[in-house]
N, C-alpha and C. Protein backbone atom coordinates (compact mmCIF):
# COMPACT_ATOMS: atom_id res chain seq x y z
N UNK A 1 -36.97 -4.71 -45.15
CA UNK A 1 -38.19 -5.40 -45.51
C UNK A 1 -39.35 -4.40 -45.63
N UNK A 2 -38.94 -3.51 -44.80
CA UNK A 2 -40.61 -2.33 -44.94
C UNK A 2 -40.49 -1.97 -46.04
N UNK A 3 -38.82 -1.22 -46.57
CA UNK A 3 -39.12 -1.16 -48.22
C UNK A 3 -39.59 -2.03 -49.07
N UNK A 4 -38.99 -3.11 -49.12
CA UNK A 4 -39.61 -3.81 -50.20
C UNK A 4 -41.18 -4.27 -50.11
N UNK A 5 -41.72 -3.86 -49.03
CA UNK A 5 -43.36 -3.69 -48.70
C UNK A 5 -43.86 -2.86 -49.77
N UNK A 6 -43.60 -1.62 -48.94
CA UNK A 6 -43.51 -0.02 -49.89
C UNK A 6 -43.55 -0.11 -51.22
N UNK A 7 -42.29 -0.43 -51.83
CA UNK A 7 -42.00 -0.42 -53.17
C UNK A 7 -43.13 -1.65 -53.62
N UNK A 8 -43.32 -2.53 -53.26
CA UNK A 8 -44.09 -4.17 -54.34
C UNK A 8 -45.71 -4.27 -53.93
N UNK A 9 -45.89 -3.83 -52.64
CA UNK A 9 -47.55 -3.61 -52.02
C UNK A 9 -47.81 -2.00 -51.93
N UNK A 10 -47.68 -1.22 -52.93
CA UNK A 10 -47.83 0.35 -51.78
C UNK A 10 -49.39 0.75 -51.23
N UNK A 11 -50.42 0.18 -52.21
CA UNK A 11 -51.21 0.49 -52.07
C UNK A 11 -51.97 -0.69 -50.61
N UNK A 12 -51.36 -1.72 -50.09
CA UNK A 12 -51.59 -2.63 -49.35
C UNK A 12 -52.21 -2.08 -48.19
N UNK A 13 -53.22 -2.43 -47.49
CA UNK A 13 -53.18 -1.15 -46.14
C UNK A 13 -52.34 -2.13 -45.14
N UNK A 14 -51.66 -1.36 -43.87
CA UNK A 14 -51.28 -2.45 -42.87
C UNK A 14 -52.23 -3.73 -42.37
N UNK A 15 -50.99 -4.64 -42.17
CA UNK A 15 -51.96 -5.78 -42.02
C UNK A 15 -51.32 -6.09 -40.32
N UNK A 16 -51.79 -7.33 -39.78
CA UNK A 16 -51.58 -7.57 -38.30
C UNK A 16 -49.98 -8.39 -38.71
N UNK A 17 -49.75 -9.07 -39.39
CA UNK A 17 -48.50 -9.93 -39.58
C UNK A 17 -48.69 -11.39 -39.35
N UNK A 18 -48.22 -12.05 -39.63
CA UNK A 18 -47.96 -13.49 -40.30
C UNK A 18 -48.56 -14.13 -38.93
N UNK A 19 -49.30 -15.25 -39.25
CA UNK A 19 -49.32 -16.00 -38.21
C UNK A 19 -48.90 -17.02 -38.23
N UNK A 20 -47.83 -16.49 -37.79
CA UNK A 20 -46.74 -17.55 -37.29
C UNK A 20 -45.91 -17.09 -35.69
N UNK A 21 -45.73 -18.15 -35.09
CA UNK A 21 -45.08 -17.90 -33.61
C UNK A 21 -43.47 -18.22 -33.64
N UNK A 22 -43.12 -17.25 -33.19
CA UNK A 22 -41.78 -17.69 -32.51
C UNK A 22 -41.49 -18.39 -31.52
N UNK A 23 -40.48 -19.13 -30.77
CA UNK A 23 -40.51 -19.24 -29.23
C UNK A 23 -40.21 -17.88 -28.83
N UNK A 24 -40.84 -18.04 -27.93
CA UNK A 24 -40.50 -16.77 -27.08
C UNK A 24 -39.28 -16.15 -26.58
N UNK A 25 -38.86 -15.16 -26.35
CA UNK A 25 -37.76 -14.30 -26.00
C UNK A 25 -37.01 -14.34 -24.08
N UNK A 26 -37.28 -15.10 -23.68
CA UNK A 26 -37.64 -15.01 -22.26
C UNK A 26 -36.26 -16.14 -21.85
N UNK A 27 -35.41 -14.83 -21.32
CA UNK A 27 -34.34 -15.96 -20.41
C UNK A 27 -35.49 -16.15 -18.74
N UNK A 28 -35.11 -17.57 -18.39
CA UNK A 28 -35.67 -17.51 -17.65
C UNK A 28 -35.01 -17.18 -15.87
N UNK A 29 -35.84 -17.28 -14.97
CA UNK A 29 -35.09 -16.79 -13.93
C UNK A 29 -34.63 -18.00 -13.01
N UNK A 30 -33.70 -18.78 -12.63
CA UNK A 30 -33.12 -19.56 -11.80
C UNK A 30 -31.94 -19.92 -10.93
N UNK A 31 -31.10 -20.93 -10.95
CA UNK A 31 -30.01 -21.26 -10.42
C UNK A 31 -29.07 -21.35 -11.68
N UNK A 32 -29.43 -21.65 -12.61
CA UNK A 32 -28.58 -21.93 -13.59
C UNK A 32 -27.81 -21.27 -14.19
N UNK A 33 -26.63 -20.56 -14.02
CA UNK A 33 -25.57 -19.57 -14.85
C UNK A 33 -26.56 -18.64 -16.12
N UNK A 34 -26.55 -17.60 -15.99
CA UNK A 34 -27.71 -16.77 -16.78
C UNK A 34 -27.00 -17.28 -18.17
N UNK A 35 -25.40 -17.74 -18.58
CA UNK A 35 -25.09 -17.91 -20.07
C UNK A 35 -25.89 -19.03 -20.45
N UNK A 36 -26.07 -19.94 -19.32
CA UNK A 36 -26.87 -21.62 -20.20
C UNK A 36 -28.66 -21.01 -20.27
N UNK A 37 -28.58 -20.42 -19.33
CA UNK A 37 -29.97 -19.60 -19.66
C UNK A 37 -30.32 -19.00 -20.91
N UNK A 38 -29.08 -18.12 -21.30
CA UNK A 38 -30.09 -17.61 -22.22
C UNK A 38 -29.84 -18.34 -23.44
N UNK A 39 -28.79 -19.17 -23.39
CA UNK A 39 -28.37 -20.15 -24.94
C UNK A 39 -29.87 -20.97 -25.13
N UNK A 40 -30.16 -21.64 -23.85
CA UNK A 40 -31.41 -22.30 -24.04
C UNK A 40 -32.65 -21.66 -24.13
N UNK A 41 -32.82 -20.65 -24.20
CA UNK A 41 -33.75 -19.74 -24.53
C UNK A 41 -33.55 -18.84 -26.38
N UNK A 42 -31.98 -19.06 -26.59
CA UNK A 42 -31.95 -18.84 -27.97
C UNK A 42 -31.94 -19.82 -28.96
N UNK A 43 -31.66 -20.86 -28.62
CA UNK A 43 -31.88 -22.30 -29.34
C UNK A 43 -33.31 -22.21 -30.02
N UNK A 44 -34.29 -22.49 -29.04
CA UNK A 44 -35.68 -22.32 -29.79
C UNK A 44 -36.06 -20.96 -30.44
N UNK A 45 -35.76 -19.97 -29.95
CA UNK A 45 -36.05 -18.56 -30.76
C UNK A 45 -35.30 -18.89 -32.38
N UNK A 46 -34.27 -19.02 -32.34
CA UNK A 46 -33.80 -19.38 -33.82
C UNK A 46 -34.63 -20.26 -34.68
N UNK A 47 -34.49 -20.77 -33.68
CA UNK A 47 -35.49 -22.81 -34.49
C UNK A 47 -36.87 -21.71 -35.37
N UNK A 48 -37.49 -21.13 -34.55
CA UNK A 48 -38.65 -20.60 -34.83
C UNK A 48 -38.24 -19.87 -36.24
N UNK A 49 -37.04 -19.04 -35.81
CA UNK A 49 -36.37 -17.89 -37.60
C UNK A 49 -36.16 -18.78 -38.55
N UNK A 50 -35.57 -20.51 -38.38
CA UNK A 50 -35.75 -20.88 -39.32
C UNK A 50 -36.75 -21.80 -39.50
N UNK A 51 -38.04 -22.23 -39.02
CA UNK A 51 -38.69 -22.52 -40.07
C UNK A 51 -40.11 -21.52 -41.01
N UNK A 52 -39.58 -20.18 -40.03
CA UNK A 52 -40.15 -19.15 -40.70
C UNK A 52 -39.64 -19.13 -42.16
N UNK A 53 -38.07 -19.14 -42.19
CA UNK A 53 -37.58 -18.78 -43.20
C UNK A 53 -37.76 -19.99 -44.12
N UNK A 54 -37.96 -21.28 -44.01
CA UNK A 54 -38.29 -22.45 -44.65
C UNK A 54 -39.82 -22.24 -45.19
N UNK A 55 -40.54 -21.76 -44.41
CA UNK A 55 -42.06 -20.93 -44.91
C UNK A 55 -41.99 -20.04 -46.47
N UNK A 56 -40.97 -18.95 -46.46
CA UNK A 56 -40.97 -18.25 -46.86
C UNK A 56 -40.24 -18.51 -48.22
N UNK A 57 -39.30 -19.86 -48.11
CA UNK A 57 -38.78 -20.31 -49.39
C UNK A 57 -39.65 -21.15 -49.84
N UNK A 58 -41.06 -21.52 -49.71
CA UNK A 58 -41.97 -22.10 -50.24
C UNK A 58 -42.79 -21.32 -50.77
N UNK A 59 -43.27 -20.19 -50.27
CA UNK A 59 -44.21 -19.27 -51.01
C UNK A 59 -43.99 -18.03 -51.19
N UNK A 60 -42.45 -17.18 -51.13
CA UNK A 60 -42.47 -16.13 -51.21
C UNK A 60 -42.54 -15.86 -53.06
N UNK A 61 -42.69 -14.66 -53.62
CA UNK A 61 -43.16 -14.83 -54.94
C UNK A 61 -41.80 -13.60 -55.38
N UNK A 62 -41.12 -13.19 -54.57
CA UNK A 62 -39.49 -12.08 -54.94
C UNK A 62 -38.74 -12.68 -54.36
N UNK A 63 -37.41 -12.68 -55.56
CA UNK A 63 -36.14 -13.67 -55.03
C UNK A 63 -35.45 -13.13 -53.88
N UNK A 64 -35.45 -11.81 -53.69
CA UNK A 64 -34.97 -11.47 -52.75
C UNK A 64 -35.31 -11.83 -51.47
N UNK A 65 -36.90 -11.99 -51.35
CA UNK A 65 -37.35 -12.59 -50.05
C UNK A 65 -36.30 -14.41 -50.26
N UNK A 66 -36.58 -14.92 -51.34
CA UNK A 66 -35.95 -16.13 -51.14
C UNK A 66 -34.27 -16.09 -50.76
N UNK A 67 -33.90 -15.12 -51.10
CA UNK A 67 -32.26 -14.69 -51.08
C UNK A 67 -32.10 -15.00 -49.51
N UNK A 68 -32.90 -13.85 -49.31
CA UNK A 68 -33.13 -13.63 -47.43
C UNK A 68 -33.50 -14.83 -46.73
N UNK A 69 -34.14 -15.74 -47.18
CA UNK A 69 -34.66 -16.74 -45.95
C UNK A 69 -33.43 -17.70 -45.95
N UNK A 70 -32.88 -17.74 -47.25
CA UNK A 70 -31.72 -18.83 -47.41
C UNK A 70 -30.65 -18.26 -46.74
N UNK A 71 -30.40 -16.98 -45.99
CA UNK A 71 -29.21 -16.60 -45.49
C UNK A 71 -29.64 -16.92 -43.90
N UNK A 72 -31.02 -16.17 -43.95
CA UNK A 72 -31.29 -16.36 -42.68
C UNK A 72 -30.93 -18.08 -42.23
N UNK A 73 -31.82 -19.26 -42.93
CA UNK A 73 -31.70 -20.55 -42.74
C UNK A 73 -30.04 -20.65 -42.03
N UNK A 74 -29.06 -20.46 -43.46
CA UNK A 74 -27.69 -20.70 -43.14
C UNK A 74 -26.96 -20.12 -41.79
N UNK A 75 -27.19 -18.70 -41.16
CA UNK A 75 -26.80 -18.22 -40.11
C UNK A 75 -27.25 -18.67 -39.14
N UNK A 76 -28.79 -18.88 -39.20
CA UNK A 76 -29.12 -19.28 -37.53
C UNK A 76 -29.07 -20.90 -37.13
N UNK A 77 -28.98 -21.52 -38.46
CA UNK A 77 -28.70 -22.99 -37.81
C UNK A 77 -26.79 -23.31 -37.42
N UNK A 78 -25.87 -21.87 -38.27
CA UNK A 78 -24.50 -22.08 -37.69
C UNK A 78 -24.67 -21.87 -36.65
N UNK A 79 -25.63 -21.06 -35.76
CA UNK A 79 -25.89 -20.07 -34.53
C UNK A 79 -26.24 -21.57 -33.72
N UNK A 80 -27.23 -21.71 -33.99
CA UNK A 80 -27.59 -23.18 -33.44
C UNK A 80 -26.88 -23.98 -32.71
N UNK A 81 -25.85 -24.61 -34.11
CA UNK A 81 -24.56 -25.45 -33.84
C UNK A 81 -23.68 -25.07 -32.72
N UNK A 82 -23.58 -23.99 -32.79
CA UNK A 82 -22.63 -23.02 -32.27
C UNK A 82 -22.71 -23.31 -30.59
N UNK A 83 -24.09 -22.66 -30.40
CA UNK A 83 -24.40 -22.48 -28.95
C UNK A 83 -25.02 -24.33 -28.18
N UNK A 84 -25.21 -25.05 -29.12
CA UNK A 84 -25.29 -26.80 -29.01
C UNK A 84 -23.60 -26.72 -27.96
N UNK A 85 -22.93 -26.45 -28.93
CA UNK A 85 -21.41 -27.02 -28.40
C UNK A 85 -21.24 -26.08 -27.65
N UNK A 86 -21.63 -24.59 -26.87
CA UNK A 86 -20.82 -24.47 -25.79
C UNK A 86 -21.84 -25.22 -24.89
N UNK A 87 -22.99 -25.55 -25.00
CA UNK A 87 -23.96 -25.96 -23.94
C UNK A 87 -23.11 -27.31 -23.56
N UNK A 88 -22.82 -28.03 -24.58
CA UNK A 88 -21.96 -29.13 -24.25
C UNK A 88 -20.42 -28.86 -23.71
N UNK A 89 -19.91 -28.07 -23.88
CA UNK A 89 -18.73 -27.85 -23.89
C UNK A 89 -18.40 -27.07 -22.16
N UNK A 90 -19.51 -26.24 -21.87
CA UNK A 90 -19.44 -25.40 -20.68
C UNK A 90 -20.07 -25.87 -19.62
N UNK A 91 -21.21 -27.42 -19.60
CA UNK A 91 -22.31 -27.26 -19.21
C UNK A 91 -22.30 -28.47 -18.57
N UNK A 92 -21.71 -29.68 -19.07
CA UNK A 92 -22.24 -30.88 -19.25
C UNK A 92 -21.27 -31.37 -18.06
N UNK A 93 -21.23 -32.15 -17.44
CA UNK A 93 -21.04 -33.08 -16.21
C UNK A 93 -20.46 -34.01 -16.44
């Protein structure tokens, strides 16, 4: 992505970056098996990549950025799915 900065903005000066939030990165500290920890701490971090990437298939203006958000979308909601069912699968009572 810095290239295609480079190459399509060169003359751009740095900017601060998108304001937009992620969830945060933060397994937290408890009783709970650190794996359900950090699944539930990557659940929302993804959520956040994709509706960044849902952002970015609305106004990006190079297909490639659109290429990219549509892969991103597709991977992190399999990621999603994924870690849903061991939470259910490893977790549940």
């Amino acid at each position: 992505m810095k290239a295609w900065r480079q190459e399509w903005y060169p003359d751009l000066p740095p900017t601060a970056g998108m304001a937009m939030e992620m969830e945060p990165m933060t397994v937290t500290e408890g009783d709970a098996p650190f794996d359900r920890r950090f699944i539930e701490a990557m659940i929302p971090h993804h959520e956040g990549a994709i509706a960044m990437a849902r952002d970015a298939l609305e106004k990006a203006e190079h297909a490639a950025i659109k290429t990219l958000a549509e892969a991103i979308i597709s991977a992190q909601a399999a990621e999603i799915d994924q870690m849903r069912e061991w939470l259910h699968t490893w977790f549940s009572n």
